[in-house]
PDB file of N, CA and C in Angstrom:
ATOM      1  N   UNK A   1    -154.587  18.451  72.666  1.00  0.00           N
ATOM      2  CA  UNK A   1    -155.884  17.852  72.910  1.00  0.00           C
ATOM      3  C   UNK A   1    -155.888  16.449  72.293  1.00  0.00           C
ATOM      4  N   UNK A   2    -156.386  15.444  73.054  1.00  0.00           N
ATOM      5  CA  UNK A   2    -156.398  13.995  72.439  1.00  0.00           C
ATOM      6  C   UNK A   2    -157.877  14.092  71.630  1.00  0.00           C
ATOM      7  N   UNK A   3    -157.582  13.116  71.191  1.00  0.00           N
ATOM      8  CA  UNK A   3    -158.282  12.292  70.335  1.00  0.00           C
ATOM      9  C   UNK A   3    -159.661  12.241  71.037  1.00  0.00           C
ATOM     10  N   UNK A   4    -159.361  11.695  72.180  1.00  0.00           N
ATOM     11  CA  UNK A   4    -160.455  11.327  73.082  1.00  0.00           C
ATOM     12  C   UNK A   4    -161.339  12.943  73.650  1.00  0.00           C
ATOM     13  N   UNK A   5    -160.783  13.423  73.708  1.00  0.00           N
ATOM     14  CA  UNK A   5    -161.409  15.138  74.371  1.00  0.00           C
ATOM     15  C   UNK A   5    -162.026  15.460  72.861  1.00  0.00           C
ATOM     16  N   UNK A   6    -161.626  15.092  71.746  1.00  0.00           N
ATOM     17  CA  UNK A   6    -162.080  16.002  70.753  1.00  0.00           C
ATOM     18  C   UNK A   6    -163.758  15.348  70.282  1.00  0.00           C
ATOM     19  N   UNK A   7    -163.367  13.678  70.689  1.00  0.00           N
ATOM     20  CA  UNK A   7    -164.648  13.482  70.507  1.00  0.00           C
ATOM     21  C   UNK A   7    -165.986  13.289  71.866  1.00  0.00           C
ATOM     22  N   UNK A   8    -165.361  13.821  72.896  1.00  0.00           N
ATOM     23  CA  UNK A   8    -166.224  14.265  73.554  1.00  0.00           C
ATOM     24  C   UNK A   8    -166.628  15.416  73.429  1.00  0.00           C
ATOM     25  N   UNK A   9    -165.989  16.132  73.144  1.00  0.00           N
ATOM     26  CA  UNK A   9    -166.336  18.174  72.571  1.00  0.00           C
ATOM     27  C   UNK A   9    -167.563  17.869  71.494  1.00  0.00           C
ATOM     28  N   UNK A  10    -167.328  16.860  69.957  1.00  0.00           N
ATOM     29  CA  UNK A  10    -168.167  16.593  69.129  1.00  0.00           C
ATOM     30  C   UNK A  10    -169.768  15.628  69.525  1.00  0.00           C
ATOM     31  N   UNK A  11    -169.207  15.126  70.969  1.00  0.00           N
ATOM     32  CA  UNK A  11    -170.982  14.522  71.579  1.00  0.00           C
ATOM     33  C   UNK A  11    -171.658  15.516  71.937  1.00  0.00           C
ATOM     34  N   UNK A  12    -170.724  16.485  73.129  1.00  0.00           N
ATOM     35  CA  UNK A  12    -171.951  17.665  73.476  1.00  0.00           C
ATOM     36  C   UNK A  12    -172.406  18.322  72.167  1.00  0.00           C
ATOM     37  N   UNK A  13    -171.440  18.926  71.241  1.00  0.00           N
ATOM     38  CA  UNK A  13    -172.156  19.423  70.163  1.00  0.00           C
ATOM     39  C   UNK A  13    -173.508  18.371  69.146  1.00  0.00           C
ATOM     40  N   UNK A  14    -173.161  17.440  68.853  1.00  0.00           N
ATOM     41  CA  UNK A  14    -173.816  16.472  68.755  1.00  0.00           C
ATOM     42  C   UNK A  14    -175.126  16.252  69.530  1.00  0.00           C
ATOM     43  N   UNK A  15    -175.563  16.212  70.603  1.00  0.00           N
ATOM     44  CA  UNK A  15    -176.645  16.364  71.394  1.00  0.00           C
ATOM     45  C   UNK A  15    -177.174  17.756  71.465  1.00  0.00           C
ATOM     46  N   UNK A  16    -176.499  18.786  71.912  1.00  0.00           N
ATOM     47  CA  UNK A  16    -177.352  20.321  71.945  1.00  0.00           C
ATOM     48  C   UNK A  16    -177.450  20.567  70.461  1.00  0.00           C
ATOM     49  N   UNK A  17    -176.900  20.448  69.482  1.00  0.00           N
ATOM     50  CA  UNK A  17    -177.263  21.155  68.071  1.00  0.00           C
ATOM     51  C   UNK A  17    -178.591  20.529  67.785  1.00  0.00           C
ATOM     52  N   UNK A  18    -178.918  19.182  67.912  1.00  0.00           N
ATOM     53  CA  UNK A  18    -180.347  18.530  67.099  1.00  0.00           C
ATOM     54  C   UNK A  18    -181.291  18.834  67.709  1.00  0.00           C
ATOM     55  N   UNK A  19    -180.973  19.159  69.463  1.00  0.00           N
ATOM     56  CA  UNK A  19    -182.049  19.478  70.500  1.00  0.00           C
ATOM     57  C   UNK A  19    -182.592  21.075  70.325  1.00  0.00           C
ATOM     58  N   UNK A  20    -181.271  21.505  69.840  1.00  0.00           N
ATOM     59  CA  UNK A  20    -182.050  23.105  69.880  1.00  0.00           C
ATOM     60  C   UNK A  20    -183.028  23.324  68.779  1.00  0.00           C
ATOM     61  N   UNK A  21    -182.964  22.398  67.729  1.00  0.00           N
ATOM     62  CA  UNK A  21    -184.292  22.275  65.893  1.00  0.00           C
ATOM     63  C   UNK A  21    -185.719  21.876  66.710  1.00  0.00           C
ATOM     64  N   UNK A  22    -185.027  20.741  67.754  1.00  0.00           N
ATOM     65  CA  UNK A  22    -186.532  19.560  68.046  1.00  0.00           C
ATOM     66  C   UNK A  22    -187.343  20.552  69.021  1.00  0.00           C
ATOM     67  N   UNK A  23    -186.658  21.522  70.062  1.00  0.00           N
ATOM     68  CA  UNK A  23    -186.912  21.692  71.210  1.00  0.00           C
ATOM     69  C   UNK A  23    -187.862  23.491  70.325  1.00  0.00           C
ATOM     70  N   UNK A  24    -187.155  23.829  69.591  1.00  0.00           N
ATOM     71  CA  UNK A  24    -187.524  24.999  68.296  1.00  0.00           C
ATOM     72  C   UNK A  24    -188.903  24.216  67.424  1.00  0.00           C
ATOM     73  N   UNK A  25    -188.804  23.410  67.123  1.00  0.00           N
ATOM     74  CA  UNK A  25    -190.257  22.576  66.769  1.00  0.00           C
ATOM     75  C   UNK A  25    -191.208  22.462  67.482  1.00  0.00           C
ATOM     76  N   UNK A  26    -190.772  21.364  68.699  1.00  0.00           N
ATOM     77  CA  UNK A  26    -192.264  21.985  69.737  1.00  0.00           C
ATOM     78  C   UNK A  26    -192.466  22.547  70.414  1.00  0.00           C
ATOM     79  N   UNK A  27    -191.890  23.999  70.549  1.00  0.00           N
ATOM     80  CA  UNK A  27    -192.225  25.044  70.895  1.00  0.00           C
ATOM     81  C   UNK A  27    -193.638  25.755  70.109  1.00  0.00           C
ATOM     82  N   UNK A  28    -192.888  25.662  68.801  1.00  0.00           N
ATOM     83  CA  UNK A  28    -193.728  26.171  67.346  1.00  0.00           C
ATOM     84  C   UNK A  28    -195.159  25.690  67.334  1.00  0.00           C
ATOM     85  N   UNK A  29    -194.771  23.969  67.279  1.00  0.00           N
ATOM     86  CA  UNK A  29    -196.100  23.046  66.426  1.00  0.00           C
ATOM     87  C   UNK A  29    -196.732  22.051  68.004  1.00  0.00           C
ATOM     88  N   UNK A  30    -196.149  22.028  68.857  1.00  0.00           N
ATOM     89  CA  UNK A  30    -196.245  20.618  70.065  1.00  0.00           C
ATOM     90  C   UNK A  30    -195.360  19.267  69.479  1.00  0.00           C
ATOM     91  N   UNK A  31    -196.224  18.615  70.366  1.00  0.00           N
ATOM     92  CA  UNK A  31    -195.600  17.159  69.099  1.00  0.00           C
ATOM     93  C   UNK A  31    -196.654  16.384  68.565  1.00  0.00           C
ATOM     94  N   UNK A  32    -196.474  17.069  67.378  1.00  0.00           N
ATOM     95  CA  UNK A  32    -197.216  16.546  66.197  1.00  0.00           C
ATOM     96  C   UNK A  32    -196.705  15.724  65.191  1.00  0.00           C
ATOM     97  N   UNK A  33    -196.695  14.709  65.630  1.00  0.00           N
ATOM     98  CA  UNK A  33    -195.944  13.301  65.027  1.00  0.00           C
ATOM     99  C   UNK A  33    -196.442  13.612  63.429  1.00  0.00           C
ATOM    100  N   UNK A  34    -197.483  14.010  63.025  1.00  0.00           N
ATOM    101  CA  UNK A  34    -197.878  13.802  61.622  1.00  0.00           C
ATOM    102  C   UNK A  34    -196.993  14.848  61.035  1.00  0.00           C
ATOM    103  N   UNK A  35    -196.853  16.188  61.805  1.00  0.00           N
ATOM    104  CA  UNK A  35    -196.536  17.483  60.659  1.00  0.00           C
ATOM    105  C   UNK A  35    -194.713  17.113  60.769  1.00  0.00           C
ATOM    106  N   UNK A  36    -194.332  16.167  61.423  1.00  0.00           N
ATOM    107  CA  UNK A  36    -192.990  15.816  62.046  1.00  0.00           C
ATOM    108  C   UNK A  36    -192.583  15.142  61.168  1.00  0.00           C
ATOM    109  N   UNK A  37    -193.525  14.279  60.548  1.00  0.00           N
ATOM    110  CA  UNK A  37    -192.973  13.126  59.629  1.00  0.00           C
ATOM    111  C   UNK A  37    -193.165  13.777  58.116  1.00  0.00           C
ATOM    112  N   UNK A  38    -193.996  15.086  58.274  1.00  0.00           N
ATOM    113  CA  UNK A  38    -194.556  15.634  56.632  1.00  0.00           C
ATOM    114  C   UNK A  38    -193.392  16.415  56.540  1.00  0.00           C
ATOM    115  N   UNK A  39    -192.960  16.826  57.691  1.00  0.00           N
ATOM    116  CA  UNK A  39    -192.072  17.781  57.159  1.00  0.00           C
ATOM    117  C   UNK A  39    -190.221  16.813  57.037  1.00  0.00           C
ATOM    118  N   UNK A  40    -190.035  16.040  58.007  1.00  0.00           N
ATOM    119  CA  UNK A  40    -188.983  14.843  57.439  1.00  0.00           C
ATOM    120  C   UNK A  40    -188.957  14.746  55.853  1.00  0.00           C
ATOM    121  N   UNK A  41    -189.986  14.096  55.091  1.00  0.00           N
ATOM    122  CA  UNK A  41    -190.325  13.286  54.238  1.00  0.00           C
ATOM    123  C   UNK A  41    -190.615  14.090  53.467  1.00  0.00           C
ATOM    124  N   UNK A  42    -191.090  15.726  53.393  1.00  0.00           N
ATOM    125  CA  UNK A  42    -191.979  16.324  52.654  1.00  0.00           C
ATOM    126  C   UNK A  42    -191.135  16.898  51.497  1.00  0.00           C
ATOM    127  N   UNK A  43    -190.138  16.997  51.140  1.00  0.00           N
ATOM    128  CA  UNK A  43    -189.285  16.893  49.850  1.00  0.00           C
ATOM    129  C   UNK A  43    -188.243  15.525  49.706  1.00  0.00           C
ATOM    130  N   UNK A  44    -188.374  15.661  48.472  1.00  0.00           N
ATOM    131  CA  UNK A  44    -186.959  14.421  47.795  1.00  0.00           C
ATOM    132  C   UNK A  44    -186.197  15.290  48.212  1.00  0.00           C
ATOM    133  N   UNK A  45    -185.085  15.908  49.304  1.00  0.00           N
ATOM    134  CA  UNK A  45    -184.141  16.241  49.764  1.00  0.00           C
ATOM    135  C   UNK A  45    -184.063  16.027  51.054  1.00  0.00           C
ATOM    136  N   UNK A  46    -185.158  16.538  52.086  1.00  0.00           N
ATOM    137  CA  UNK A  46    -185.777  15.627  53.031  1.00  0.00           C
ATOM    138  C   UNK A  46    -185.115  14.346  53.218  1.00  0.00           C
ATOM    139  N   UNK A  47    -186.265  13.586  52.495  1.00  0.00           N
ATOM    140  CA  UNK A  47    -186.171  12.670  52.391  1.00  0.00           C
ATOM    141  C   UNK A  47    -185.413  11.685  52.097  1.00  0.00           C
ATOM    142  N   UNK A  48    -183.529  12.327  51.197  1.00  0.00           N
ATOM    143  CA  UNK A  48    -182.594  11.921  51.126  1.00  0.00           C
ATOM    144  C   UNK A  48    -181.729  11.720  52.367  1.00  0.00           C
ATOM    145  N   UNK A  49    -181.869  12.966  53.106  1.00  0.00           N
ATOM    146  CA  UNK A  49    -180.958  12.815  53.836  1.00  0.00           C
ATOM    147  C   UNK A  49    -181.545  12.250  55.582  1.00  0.00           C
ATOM    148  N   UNK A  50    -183.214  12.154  55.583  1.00  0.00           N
ATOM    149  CA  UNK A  50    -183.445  11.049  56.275  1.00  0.00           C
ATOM    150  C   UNK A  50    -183.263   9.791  56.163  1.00  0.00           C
ATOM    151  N   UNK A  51    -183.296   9.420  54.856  1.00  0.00           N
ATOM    152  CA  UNK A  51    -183.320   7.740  54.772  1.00  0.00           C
ATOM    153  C   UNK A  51    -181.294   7.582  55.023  1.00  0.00           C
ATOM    154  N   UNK A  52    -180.837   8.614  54.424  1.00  0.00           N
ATOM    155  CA  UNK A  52    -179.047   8.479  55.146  1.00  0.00           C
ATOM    156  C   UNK A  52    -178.938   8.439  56.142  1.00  0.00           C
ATOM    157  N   UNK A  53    -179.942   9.201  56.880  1.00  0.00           N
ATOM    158  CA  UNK A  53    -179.764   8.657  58.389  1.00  0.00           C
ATOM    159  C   UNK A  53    -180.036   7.936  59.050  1.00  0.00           C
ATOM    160  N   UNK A  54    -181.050   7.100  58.259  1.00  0.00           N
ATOM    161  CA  UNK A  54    -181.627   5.990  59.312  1.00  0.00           C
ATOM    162  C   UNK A  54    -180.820   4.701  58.582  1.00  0.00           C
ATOM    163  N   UNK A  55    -180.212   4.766  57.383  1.00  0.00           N
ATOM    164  CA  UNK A  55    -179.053   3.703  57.162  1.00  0.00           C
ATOM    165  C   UNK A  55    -177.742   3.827  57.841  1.00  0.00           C
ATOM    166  N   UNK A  56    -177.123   5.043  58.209  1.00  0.00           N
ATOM    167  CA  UNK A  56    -176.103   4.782  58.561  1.00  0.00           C
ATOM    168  C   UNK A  56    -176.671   4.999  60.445  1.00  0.00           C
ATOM    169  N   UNK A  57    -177.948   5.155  60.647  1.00  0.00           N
ATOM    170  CA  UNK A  57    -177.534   4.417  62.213  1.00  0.00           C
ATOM    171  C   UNK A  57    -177.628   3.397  62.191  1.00  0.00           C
ATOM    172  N   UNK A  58    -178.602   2.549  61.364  1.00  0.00           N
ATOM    173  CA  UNK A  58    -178.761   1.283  61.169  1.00  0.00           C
ATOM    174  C   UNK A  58    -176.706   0.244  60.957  1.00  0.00           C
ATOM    175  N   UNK A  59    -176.063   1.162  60.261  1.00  0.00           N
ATOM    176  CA  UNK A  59    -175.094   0.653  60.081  1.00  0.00           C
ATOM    177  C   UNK A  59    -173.745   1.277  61.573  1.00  0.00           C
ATOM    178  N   UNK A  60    -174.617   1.886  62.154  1.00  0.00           N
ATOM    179  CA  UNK A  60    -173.652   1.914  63.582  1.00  0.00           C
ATOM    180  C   UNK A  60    -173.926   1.132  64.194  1.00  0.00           C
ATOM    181  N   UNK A  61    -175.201   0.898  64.440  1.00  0.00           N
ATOM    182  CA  UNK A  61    -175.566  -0.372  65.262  1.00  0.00           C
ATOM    183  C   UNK A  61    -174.817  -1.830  65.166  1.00  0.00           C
ATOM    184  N   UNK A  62    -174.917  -1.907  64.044  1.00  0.00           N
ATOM    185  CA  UNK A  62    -174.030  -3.023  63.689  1.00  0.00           C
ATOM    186  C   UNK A  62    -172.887  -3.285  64.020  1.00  0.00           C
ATOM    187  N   UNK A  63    -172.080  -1.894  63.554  1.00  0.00           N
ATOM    188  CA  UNK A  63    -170.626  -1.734  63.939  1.00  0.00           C
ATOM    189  C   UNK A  63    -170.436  -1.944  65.385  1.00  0.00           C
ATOM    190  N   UNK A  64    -171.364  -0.723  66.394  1.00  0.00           N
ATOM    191  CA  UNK A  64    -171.445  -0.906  67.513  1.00  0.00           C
ATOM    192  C   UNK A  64    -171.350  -2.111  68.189  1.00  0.00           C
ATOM    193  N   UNK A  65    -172.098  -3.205  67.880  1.00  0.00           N
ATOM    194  CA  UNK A  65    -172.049  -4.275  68.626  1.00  0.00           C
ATOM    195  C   UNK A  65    -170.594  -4.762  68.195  1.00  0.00           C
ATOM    196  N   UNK A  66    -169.886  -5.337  67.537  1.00  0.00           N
ATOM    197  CA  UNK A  66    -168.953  -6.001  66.711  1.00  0.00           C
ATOM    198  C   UNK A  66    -167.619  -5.369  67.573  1.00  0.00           C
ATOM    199  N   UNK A  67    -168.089  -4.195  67.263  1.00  0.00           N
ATOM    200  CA  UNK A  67    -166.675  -2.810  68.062  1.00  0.00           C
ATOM    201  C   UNK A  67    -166.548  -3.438  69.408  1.00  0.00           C
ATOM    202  N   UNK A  68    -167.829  -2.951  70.321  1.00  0.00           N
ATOM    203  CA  UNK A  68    -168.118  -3.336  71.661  1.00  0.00           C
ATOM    204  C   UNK A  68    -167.366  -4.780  72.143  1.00  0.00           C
ATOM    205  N   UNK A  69    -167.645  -5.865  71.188  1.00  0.00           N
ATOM    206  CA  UNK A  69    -167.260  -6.843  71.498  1.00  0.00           C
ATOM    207  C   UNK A  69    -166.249  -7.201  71.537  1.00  0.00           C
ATOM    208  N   UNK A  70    -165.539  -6.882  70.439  1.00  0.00           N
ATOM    209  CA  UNK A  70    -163.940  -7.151  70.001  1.00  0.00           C
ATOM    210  C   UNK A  70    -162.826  -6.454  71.360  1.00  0.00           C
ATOM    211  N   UNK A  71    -163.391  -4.954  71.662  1.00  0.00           N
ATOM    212  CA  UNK A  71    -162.679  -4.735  72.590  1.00  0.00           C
ATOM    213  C   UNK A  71    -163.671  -4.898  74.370  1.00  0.00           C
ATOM    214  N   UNK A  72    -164.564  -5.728  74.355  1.00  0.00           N
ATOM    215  CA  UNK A  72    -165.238  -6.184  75.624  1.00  0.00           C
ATOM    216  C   UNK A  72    -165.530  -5.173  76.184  1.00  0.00           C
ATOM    217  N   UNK A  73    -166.531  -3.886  75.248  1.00  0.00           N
ATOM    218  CA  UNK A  73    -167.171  -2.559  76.163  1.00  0.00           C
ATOM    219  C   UNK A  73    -168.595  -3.459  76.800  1.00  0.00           C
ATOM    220  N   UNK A  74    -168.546  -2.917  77.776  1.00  0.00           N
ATOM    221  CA  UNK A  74    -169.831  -3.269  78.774  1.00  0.00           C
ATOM    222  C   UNK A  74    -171.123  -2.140  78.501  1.00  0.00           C
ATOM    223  N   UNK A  75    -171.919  -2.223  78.478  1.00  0.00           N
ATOM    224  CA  UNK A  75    -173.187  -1.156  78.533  1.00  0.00           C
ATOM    225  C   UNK A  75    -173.464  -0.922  77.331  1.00  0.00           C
ATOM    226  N   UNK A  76    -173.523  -1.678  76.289  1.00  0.00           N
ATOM    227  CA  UNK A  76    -173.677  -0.920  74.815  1.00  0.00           C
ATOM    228  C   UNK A  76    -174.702  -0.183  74.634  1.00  0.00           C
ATOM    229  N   UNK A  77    -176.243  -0.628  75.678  1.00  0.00           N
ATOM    230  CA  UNK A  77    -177.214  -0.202  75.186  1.00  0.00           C
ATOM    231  C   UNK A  77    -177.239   0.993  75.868  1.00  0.00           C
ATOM    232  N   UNK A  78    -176.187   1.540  76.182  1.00  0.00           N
ATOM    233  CA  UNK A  78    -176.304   3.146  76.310  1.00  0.00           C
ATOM    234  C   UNK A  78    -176.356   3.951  74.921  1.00  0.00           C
ATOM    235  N   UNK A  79    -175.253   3.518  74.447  1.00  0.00           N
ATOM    236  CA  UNK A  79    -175.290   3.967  72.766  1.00  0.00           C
ATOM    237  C   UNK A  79    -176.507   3.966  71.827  1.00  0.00           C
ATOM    238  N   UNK A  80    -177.167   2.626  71.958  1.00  0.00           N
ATOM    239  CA  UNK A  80    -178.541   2.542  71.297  1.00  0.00           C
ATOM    240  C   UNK A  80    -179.670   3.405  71.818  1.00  0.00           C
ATOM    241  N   UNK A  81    -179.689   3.691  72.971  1.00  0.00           N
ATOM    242  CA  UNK A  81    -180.239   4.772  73.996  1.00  0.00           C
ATOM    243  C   UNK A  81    -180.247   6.289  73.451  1.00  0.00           C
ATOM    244  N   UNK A  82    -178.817   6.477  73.217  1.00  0.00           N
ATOM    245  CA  UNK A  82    -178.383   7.333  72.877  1.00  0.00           C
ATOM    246  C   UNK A  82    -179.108   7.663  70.989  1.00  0.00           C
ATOM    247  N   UNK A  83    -178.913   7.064  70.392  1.00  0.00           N
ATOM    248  CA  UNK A  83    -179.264   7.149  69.305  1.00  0.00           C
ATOM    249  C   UNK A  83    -180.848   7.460  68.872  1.00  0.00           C
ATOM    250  N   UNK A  84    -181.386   6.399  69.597  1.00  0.00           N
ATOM    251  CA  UNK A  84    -182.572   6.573  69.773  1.00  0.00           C
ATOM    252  C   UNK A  84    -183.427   7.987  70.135  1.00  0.00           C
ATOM    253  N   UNK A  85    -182.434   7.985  71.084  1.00  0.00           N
ATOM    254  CA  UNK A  85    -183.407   9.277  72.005  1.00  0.00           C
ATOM    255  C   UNK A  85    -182.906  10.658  71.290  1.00  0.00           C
ATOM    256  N   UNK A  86    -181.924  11.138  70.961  1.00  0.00           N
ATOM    257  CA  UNK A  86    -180.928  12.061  70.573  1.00  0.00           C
ATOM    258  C   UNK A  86    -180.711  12.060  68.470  1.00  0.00           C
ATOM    259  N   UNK A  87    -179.588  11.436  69.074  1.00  0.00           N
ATOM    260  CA  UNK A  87    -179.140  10.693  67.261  1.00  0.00           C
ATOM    261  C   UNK A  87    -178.173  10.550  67.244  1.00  0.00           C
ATOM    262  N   UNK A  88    -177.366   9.932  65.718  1.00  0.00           N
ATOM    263  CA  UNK A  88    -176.529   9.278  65.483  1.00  0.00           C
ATOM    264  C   UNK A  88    -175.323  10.626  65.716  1.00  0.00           C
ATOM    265  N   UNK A  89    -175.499  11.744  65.588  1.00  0.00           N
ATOM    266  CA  UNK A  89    -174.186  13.092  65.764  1.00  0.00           C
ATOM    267  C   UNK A  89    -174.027  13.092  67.024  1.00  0.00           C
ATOM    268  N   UNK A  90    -174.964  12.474  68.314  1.00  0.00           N
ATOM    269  CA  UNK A  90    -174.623  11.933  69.804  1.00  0.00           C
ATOM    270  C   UNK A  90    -173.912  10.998  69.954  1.00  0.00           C
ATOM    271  N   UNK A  91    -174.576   9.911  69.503  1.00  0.00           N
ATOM    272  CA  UNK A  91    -174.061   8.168  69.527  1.00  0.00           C
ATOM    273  C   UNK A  91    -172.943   8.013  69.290  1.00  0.00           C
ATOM    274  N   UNK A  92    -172.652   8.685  68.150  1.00  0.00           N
ATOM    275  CA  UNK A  92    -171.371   7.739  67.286  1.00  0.00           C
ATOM    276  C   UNK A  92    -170.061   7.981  68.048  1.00  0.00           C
ATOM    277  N   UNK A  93    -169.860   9.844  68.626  1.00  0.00           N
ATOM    278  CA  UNK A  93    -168.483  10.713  69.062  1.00  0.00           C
ATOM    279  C   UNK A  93    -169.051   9.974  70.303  1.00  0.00           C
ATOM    280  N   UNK A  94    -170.142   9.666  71.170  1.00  0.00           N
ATOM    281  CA  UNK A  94    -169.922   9.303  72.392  1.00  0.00           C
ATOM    282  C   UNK A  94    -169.562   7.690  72.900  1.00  0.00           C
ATOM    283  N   UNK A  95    -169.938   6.793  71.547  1.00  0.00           N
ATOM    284  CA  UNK A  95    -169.590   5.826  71.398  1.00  0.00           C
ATOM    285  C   UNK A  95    -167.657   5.727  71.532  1.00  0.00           C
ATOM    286  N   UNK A  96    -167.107   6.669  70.120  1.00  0.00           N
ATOM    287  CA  UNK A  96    -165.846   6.477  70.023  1.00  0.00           C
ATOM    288  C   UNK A  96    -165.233   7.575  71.162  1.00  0.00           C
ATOM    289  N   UNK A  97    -165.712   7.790  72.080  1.00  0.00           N
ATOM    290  CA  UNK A  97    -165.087   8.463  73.399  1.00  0.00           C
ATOM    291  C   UNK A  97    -164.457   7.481  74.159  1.00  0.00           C
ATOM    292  N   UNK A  98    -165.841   6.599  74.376  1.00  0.00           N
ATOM    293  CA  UNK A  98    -165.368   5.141  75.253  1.00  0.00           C
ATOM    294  C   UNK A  98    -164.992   4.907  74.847  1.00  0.00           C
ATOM    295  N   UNK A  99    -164.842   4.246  73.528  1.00  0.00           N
ATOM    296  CA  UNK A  99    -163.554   3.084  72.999  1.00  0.00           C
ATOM    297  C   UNK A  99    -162.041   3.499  73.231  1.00  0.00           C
ATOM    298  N   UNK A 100    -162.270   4.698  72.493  1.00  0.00           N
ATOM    299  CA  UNK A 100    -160.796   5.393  72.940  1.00  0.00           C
ATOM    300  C   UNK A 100    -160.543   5.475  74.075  1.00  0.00           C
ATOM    301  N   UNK A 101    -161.577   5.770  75.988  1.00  0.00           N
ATOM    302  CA  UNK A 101    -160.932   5.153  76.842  1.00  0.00           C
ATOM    303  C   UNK A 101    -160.924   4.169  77.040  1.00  0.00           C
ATOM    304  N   UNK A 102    -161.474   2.862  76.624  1.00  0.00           N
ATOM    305  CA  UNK A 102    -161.574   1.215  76.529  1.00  0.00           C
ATOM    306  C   UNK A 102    -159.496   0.970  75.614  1.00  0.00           C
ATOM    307  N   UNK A 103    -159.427   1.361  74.992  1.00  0.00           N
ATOM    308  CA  UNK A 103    -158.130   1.543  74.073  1.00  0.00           C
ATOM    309  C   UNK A 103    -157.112   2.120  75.638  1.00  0.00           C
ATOM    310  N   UNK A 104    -157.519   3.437  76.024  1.00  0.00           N
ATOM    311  CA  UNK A 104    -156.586   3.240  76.538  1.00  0.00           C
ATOM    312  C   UNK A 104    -156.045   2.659  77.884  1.00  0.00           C
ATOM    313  N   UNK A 105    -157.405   1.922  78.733  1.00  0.00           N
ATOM    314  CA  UNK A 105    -157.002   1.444  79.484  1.00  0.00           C
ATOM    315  C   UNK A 105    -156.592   0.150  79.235  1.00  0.00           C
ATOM    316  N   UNK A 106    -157.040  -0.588  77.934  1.00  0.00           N
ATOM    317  CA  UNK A 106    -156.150  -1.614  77.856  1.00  0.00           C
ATOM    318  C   UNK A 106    -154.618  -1.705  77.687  1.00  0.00           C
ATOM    319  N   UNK A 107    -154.309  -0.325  77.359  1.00  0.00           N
ATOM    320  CA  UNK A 107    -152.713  -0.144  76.413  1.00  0.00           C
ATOM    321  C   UNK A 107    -151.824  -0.036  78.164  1.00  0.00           C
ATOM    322  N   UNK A 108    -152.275   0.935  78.750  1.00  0.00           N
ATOM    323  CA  UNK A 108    -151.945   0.878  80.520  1.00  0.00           C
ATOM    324  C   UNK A 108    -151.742   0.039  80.785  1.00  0.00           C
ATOM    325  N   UNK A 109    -152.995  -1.541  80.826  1.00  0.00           N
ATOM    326  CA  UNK A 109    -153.015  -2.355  81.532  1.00  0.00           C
ATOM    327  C   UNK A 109    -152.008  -3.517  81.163  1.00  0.00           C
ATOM    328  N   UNK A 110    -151.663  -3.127  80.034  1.00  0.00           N
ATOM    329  CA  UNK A 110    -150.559  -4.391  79.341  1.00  0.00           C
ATOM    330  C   UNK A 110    -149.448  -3.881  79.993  1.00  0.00           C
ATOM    331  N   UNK A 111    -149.103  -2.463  80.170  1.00  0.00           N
ATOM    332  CA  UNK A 111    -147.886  -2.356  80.579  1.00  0.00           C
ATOM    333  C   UNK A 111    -147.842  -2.517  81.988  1.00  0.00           C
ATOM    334  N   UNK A 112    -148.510  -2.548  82.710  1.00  0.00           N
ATOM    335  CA  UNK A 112    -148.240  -3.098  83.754  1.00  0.00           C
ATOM    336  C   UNK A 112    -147.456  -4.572  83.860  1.00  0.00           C
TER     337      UNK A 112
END
């Protein structure tokens, strides 16, 4: 199994694992943005490992663009899409899916 299959295996997991908590939430509560953010925020543990998450997407984003560019990926704002809507355990393996095929169609294309 490449590299590339393993981190497409880790996007689907990545997308259905956070969906089955959110989709288990408003089932429970609707969407109740307030009890959403009380319960995020509502312990210092919470709240640790939200603010880790909103720094290190903050710090994919970054990467993302820089990455994107260096090897000339087209569509980035799928990734930001992705993050946004989903999260960063989507974004990041579906981000480094493409690159790794961006990687390997450049490595092909030289040998031609």
């Amino acid at each position: 199994m490449t590299r590339k299959h393993v981190y497409l295996i880790l996007a689907v997991i990545g997308f259905v694992a956070p969906y089955y908590f959110f989709v288990s939430f408003l089932l429970a509560h609707g969407f109740d943005a307030r009890l959403f953010a009380r319960q995020l925020f509502g312990t210092p543990i919470s709240t640790f490992f939200a603010v880790d998450l909103i720094v290190s997407a903050y710090v994919f984003i970054v990467w993302l663009g820089r990455e994107a560019a260096r090897l000339r990926m087209k569509h980035t704002w799928v990734y930001v899409v992705a993050l946004l809507t989903v999260g960063l355990s989507f974004a990041l393996p579906l981000f480094l899916f493409a690159r790794e095929a961006r990687i390997e169609f450049e490595s092909t294309d030289k040998q031609l």
